[in-house]
C-alpha atoms as a PDB file:
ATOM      1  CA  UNK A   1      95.532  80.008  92.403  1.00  0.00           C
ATOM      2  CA  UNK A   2      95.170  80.658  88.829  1.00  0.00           C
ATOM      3  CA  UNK A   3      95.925  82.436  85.441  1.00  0.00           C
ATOM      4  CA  UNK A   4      92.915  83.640  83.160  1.00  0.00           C
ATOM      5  CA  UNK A   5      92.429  83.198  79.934  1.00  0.00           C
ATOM      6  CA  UNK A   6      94.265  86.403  77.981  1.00  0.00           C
ATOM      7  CA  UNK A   7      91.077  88.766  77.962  1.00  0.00           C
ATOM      8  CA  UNK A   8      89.879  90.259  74.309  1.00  0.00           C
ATOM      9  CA  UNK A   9      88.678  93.768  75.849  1.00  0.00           C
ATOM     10  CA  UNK A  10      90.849  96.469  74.772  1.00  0.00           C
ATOM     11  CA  UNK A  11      90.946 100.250  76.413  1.00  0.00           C
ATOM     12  CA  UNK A  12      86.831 100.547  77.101  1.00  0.00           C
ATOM     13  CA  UNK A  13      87.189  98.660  80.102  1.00  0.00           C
ATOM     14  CA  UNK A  14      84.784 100.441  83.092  1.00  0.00           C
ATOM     15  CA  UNK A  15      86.591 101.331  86.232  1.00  0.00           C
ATOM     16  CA  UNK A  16      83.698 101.734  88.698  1.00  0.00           C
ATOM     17  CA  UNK A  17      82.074  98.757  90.368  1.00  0.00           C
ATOM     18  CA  UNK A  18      79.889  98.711  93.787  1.00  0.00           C
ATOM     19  CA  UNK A  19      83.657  97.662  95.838  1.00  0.00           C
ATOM     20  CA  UNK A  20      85.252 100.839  94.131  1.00  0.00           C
ATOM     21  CA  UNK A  21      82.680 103.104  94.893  1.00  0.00           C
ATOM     22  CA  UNK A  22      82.381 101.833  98.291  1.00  0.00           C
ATOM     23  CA  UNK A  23      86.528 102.879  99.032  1.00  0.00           C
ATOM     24  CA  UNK A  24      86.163 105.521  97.395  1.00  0.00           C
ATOM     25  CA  UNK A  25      83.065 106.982  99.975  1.00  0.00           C
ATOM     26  CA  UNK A  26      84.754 105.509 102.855  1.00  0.00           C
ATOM     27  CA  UNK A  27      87.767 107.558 101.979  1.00  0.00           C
ATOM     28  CA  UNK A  28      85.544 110.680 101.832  1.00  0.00           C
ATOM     29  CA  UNK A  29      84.257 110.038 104.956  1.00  0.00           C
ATOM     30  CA  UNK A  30      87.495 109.436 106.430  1.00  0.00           C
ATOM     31  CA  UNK A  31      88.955 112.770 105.478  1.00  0.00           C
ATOM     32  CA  UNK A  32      85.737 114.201 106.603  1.00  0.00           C
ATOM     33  CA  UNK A  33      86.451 113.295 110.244  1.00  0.00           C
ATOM     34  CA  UNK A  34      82.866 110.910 109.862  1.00  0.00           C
ATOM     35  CA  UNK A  35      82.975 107.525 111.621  1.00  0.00           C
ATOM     36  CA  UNK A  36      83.276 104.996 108.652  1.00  0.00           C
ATOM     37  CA  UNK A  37      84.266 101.563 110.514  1.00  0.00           C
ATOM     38  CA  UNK A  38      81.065 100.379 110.190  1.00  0.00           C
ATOM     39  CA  UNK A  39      80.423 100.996 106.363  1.00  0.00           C
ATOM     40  CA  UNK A  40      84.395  99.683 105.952  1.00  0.00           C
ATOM     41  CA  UNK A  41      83.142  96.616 107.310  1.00  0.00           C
ATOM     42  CA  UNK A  42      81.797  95.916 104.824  1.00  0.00           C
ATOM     43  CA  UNK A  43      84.157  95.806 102.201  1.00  0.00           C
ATOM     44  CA  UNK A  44      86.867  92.639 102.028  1.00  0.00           C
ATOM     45  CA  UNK A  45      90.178  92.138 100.041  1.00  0.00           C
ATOM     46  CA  UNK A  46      89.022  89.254  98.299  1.00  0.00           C
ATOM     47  CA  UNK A  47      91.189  89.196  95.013  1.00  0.00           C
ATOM     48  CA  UNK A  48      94.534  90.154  93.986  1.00  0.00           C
ATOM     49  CA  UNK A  49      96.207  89.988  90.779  1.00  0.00           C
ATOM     50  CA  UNK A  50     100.042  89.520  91.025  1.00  0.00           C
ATOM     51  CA  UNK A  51     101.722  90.812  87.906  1.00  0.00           C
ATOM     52  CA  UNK A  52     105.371  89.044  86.822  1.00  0.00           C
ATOM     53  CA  UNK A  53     106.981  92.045  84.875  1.00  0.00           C
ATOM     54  CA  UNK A  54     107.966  91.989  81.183  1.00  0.00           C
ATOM     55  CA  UNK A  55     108.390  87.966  80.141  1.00  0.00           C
ATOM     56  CA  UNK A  56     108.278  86.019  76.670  1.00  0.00           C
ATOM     57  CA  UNK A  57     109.932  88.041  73.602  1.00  0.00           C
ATOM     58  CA  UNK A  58     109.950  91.218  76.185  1.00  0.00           C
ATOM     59  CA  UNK A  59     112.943  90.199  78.199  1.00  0.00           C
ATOM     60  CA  UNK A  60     115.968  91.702  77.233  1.00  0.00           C
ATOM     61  CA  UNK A  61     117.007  93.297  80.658  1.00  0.00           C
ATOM     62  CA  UNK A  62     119.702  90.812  82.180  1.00  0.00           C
ATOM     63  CA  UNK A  63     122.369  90.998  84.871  1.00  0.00           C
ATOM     64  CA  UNK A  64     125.469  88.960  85.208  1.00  0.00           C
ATOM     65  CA  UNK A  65     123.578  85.240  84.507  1.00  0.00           C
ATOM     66  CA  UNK A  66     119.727  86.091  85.408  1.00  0.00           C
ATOM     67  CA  UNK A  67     116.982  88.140  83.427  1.00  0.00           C
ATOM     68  CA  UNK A  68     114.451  90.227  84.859  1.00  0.00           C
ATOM     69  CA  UNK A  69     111.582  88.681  83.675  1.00  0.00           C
ATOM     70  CA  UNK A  70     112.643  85.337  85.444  1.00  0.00           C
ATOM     71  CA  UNK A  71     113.539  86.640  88.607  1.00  0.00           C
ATOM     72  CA  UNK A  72     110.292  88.834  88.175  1.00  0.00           C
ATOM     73  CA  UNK A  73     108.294  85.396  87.760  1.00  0.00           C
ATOM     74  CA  UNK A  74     109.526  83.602  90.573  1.00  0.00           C
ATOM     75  CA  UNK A  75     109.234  86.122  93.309  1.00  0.00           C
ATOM     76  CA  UNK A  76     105.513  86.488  91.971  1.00  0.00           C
ATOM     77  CA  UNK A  77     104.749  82.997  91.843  1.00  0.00           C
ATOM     78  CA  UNK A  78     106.416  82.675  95.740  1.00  0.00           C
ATOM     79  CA  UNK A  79     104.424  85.853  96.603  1.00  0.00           C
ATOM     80  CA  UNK A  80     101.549  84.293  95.107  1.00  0.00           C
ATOM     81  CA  UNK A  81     101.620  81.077  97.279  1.00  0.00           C
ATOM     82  CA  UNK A  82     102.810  83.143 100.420  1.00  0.00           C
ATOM     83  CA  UNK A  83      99.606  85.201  99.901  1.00  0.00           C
ATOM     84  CA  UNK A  84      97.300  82.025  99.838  1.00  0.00           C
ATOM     85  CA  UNK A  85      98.968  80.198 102.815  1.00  0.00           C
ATOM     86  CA  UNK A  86      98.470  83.091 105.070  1.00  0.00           C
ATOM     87  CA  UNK A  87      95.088  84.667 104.116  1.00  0.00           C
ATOM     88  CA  UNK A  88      93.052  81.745 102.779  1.00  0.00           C
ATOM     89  CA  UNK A  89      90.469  84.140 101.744  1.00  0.00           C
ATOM     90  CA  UNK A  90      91.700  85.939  99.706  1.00  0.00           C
ATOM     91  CA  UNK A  91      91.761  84.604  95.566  1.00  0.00           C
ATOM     92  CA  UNK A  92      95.403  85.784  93.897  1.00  0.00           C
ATOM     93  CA  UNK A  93      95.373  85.395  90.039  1.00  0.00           C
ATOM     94  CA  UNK A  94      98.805  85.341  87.957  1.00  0.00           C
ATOM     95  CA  UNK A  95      99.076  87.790  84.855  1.00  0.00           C
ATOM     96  CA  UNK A  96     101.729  84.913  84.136  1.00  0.00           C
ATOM     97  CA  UNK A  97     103.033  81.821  85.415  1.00  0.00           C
ATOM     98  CA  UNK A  98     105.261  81.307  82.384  1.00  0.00           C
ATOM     99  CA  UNK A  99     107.721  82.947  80.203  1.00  0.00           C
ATOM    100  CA  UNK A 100     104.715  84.105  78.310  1.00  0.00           C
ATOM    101  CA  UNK A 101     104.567  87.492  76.840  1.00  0.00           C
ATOM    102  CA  UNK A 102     101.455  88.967  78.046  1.00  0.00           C
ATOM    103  CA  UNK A 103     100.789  93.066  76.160  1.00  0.00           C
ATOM    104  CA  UNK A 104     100.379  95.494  79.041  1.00  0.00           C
ATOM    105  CA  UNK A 105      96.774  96.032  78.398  1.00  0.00           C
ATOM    106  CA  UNK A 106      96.079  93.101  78.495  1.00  0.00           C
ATOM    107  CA  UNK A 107      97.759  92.633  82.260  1.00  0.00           C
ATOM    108  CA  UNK A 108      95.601  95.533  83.590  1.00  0.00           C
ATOM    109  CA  UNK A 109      92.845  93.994  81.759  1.00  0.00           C
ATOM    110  CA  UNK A 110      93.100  90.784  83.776  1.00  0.00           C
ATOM    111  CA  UNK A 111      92.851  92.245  87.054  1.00  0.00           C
ATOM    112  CA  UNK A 112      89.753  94.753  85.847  1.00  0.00           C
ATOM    113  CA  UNK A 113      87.851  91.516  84.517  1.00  0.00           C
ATOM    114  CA  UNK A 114      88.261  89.649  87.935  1.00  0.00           C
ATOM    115  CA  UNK A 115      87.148  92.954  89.558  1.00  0.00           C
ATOM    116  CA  UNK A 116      90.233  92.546  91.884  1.00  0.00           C
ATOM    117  CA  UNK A 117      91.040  94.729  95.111  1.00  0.00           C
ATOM    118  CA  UNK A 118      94.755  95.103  94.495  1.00  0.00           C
ATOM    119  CA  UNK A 119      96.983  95.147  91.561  1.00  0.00           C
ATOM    120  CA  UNK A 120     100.744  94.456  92.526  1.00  0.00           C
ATOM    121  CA  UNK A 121     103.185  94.231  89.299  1.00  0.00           C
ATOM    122  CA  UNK A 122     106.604  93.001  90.314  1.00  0.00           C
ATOM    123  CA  UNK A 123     109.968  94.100  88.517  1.00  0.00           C
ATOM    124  CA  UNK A 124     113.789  94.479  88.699  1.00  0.00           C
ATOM    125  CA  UNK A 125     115.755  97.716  87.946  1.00  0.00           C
ATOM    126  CA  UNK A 126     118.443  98.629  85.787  1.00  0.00           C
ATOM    127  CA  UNK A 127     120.948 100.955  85.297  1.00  0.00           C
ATOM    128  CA  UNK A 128     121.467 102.716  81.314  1.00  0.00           C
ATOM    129  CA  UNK A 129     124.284 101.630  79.153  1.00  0.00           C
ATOM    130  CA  UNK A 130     126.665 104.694  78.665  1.00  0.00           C
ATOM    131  CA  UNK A 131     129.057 105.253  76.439  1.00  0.00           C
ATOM    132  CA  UNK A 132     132.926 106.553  77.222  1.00  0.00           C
ATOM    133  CA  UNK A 133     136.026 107.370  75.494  1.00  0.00           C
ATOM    134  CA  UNK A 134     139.529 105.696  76.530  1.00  0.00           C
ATOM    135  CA  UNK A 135     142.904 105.989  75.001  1.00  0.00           C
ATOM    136  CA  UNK A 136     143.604 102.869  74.266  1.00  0.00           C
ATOM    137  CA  UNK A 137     147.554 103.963  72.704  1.00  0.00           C
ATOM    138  CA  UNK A 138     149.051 106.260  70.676  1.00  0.00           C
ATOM    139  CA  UNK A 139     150.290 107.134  66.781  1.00  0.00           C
ATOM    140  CA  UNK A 140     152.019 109.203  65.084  1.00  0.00           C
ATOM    141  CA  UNK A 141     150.261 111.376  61.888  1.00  0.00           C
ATOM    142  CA  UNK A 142     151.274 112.898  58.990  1.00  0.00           C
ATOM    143  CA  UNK A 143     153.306 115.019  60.512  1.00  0.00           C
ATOM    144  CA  UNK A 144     155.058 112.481  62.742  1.00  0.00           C
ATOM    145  CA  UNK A 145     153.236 114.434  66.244  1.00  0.00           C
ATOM    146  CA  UNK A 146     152.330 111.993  68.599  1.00  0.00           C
ATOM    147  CA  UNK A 147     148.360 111.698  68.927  1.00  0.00           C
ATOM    148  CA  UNK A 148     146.383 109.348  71.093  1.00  0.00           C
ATOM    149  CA  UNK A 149     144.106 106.653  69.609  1.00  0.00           C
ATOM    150  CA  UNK A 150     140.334 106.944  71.784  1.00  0.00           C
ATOM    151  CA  UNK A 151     137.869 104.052  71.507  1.00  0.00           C
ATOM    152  CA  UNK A 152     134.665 103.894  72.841  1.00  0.00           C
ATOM    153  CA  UNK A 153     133.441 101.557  75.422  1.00  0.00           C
ATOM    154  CA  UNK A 154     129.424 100.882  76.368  1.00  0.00           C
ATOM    155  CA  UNK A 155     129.206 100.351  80.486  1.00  0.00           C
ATOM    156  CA  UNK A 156     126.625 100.720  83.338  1.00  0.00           C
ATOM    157  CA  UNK A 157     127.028 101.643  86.828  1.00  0.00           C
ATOM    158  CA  UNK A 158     127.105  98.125  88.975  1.00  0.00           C
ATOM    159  CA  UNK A 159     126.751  99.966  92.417  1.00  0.00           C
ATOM    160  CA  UNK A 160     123.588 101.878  91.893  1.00  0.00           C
ATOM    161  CA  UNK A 161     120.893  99.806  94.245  1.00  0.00           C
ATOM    162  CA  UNK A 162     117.935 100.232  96.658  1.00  0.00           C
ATOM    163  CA  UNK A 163     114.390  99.739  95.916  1.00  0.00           C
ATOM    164  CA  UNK A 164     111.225 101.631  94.819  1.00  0.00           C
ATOM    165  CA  UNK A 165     107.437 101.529  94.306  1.00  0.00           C
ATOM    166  CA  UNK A 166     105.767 103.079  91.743  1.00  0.00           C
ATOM    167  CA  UNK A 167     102.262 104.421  91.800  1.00  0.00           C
ATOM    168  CA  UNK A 168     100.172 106.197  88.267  1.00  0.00           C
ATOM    169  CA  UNK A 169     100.780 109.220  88.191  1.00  0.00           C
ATOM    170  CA  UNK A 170     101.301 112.220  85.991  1.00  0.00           C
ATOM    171  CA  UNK A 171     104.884 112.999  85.980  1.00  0.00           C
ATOM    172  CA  UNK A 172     106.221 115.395  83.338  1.00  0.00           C
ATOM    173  CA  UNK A 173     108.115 114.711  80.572  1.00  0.00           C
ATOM    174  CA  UNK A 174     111.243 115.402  81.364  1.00  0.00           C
ATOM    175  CA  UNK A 175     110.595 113.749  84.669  1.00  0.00           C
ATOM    176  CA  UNK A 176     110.222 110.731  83.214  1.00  0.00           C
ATOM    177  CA  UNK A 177     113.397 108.709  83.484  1.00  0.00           C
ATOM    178  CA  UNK A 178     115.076 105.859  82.064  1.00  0.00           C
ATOM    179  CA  UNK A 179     113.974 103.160  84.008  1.00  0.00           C
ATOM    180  CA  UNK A 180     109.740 104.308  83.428  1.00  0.00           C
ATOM    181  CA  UNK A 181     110.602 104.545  79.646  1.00  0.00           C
ATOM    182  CA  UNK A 182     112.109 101.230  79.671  1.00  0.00           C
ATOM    183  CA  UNK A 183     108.979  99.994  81.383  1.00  0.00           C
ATOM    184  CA  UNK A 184     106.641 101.922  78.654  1.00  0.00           C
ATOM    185  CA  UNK A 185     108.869 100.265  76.057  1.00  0.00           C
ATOM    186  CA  UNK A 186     107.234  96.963  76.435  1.00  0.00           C
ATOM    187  CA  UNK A 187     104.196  98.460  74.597  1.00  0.00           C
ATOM    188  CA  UNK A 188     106.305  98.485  71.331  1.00  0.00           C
ATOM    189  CA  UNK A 189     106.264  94.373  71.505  1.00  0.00           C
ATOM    190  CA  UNK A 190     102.300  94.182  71.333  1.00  0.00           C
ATOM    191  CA  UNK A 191     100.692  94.284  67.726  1.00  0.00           C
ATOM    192  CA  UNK A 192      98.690  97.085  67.271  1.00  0.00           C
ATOM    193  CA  UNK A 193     100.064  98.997  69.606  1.00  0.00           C
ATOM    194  CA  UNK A 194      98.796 102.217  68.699  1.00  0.00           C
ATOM    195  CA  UNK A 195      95.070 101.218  68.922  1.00  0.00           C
ATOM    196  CA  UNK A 196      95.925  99.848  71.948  1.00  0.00           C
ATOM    197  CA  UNK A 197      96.846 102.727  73.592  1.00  0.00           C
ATOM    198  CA  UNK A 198      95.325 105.617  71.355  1.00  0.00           C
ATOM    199  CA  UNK A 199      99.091 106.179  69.837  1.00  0.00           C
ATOM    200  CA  UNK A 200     101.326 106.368  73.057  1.00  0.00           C
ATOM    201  CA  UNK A 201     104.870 106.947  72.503  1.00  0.00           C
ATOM    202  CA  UNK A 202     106.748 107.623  75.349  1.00  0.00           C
ATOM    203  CA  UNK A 203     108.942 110.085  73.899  1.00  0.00           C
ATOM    204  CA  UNK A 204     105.962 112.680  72.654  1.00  0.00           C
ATOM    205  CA  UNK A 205     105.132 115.194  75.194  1.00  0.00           C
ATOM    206  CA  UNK A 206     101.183 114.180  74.373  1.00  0.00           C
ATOM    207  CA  UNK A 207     101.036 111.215  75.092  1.00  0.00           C
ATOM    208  CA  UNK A 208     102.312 111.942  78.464  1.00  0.00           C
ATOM    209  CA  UNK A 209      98.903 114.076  78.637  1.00  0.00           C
ATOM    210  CA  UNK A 210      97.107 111.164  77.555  1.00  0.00           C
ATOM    211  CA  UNK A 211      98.554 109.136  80.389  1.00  0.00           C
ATOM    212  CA  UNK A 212      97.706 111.819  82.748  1.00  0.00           C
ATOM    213  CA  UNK A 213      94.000 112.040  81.814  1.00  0.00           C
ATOM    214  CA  UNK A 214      93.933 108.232  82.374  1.00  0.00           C
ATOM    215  CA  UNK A 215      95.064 109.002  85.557  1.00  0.00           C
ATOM    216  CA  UNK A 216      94.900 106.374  88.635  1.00  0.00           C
ATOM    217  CA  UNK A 217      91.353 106.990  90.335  1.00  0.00           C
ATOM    218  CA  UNK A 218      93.042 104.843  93.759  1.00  0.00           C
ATOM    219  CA  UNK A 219      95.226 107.526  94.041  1.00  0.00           C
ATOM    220  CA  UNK A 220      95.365 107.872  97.662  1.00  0.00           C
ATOM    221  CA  UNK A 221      94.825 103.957  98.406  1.00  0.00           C
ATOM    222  CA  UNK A 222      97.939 103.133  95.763  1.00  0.00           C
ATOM    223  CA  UNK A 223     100.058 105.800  97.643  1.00  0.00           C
ATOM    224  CA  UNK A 224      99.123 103.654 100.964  1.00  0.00           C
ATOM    225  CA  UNK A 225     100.398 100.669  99.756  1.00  0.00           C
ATOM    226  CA  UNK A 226     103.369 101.783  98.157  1.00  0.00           C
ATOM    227  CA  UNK A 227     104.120 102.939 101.404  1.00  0.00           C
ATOM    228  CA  UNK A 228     103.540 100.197 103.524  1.00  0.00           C
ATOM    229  CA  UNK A 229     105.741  98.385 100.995  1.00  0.00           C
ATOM    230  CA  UNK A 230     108.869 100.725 101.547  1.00  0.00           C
ATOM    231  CA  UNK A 231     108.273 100.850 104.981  1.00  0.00           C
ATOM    232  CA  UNK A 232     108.714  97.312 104.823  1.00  0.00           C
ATOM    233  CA  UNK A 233     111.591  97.285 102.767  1.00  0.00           C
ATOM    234  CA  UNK A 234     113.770  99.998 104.989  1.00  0.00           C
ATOM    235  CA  UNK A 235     112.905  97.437 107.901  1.00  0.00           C
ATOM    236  CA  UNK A 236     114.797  94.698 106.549  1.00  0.00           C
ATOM    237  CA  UNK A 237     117.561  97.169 105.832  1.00  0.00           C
ATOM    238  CA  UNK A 238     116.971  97.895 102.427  1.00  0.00           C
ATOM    239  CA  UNK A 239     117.977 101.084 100.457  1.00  0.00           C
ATOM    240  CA  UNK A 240     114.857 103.257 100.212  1.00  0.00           C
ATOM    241  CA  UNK A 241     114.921 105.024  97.171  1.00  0.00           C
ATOM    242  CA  UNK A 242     111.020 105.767  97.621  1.00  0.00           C
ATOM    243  CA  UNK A 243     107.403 106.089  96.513  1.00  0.00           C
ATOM    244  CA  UNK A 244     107.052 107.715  93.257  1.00  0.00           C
ATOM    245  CA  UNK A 245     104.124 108.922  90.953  1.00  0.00           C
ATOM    246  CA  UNK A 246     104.966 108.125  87.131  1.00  0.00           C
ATOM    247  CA  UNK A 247     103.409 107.743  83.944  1.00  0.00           C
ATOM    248  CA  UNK A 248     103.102 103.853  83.783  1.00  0.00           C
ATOM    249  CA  UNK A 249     101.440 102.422  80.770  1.00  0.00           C
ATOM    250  CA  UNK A 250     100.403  99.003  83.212  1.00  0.00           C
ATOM    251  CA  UNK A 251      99.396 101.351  86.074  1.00  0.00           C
ATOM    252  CA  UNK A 252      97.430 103.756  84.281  1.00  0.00           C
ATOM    253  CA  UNK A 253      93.786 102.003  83.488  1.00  0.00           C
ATOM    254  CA  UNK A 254      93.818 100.104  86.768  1.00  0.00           C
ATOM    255  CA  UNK A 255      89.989  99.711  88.546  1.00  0.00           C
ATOM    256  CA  UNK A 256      91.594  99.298  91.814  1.00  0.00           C
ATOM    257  CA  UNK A 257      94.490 100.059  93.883  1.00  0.00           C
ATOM    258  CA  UNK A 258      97.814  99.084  91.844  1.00  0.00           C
ATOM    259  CA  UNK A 259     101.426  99.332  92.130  1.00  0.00           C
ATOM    260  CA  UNK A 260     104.854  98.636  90.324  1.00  0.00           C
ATOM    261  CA  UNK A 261     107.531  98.362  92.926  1.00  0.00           C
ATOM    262  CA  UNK A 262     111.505  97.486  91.933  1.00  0.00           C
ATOM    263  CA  UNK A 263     112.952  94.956  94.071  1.00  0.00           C
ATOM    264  CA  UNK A 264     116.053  95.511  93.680  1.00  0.00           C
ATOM    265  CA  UNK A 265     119.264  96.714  90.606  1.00  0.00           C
ATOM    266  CA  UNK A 266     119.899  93.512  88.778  1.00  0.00           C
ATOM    267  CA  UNK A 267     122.616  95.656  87.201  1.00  0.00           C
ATOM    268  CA  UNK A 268     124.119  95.379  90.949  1.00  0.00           C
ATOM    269  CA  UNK A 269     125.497  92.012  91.358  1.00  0.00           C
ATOM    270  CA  UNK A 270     125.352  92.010  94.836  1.00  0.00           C
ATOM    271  CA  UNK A 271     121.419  92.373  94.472  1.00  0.00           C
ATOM    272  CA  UNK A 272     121.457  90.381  91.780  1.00  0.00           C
ATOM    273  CA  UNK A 273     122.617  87.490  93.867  1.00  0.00           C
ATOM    274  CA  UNK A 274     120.508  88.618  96.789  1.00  0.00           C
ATOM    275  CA  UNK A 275     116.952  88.927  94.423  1.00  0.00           C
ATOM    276  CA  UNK A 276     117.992  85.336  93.627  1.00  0.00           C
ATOM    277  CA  UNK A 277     119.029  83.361  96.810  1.00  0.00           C
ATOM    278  CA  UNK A 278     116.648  81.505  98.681  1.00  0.00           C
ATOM    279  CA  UNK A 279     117.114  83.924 101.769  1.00  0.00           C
ATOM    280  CA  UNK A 280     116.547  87.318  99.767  1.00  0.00           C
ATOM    281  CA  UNK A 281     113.526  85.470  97.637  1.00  0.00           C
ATOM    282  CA  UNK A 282     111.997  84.867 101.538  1.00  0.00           C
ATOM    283  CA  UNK A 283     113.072  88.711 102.486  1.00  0.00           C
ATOM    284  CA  UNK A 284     111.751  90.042  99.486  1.00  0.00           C
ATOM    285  CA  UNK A 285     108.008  88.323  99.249  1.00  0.00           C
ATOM    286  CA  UNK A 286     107.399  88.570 102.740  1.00  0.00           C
ATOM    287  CA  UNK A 287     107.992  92.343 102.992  1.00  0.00           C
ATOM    288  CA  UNK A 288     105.338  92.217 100.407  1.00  0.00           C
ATOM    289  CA  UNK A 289     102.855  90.128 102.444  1.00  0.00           C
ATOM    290  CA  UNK A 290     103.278  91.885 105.558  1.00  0.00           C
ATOM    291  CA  UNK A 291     102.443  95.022 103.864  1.00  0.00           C
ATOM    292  CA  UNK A 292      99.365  93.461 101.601  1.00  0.00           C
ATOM    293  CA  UNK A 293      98.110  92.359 104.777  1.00  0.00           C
ATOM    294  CA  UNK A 294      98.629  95.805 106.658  1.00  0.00           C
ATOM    295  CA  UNK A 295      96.836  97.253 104.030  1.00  0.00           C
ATOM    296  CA  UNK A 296      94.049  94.934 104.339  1.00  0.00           C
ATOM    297  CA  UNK A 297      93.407  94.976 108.145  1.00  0.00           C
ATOM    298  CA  UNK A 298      93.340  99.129 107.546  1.00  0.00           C
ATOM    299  CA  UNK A 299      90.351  98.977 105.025  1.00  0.00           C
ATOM    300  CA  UNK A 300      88.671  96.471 106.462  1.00  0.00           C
ATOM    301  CA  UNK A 301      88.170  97.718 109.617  1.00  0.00           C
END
């Protein structure tokens, strides 16, 4: 188990390889109705890249007394060691094992270079800060009427919770919520950004083209896994709040099947407290192996 060194390739990174091209004809044949289990045969899950979420100076997102990006880290680091204590053949490679801030290029980047079978980038949710007015009292004004005196406070829903898994997709603009821009904010960290990612801004209505264009080409094996993931989630009793197709800057140049799933609302203190106890750490990760490993017995054989 291991962390690369940060890679210097940019955005030219190729997507095809011999174990991409080979899912990619065995999912042809499958929808063809042609017997493929002897070409899937084949093909192994032999690396996966874990990805810790945000981390370093990209961190802000906080609940009660724990940040995303460490409760992000060490579900990814236990997922990580889960993952290589039950499938010893398989290789999993950190994007992070530290509070390191790693560009999201550069996390994609990672997993391309090692030529990995899965991506998996793990993250917390968050509810928006909204603003309301109060009367906090009264006065009098020049004309002695009584008025009320308003103030404005900033709050976010605590009660909002459930998880989600997140696929590339090519979701409109106005589609694209809070919680996806929040995760496309990150690229505003990196230096250079706009080389980086031919001048996204996740506000402009072309740059949501751009991400579209970039488009996932594991579609249908990313949808799989995102499923398998819920499913695994709704057995534990988890909210489902479901699989979703988004514009995701981390998602978007992946050479293999990737996802971005939310474990849970740190804005929720009950989850909060679950994502960070010893028994919903255990819950959590091994929801995620059972369904890495579903995934693997159904393209291997």
């Amino acid at each position: 188990m291991f962390i690369p060194k940060r890679s210097k390739l940019m955005k030219n990174i190729p997507l095809v390889r011999p174990n991409a091209i080979l899912i990619i004809f065995i999912s042809a044949l499958s929808i063809l109705g042609i017997d493929n289990q002897l070409l899937a045969q084949e093909y192994k899950i032999k690396t996966i890249v874990i990805d810790a979420g945000h981390g370093g100076k990209d961190g802000s997102t906080r609940g009660l007394y724990s940040t995303e990006k460490d409760v992000a880290l060490k579900t990814a680091l236990r997922l990580g060691k889960l993952i290589q204590d039950s499938l010893k053949d398989v290789k999993v490679i950190f994007t992070r094992q530290d509070d390191t801030f790693i560009p999201l290029y550069e996390r994609i980047a990672i997993a391309n270079n090692a030529k990995a079978d899965l991506f998996i980038s793990i993250h917390c949710n968050d509810m928006p800060v909204y603003s309301s007015r109060y009367i906090s009292g009264y006065t009098r004004n020049k004309k002695g009427k009584k008025v009320p005196i308003y103030k404005t406070r900033y709050v976010k829903s605590t009660s909002t919770k459930g998880v989600e898994t997140f696929v590339s997709g090519s979701g409109r603009v106005n589609e694209q919520d809070a919680a996806i821009k929040r995760e496309n904010a990150s690229i505003f960290l990196e230096d250079n950004y706009k080389e980086n990612y031919d001048g996204f801004n996740p506000d402009d209505p072309e740059s949501a083209i751009i991400l579209s264009l970039m488009k996932n080409t594991f579609r249908t094996q990313s949808l799989k896994l995102a499923k398998l993931v819920q499913d695994e989630y709704i057995q534990v009793g988890r909210i489902n709040r479901g699989v979703q197709e988004k514009s995701l800057a981390v998602l978007a140049r992946a050479g293999m099947p990737a996802i971005l799933t939310e474990i849970g609302f740190i804005s929720n203190p009950g989850e909060e407290d679950y994502m960070n106890s010893e028994a919903g750490q255990k819950e959590i990760t091994n929801c995620l192996l059972k369904a890495i490993e579903a995934y693997k017995t159904s393209v291997e054989i």
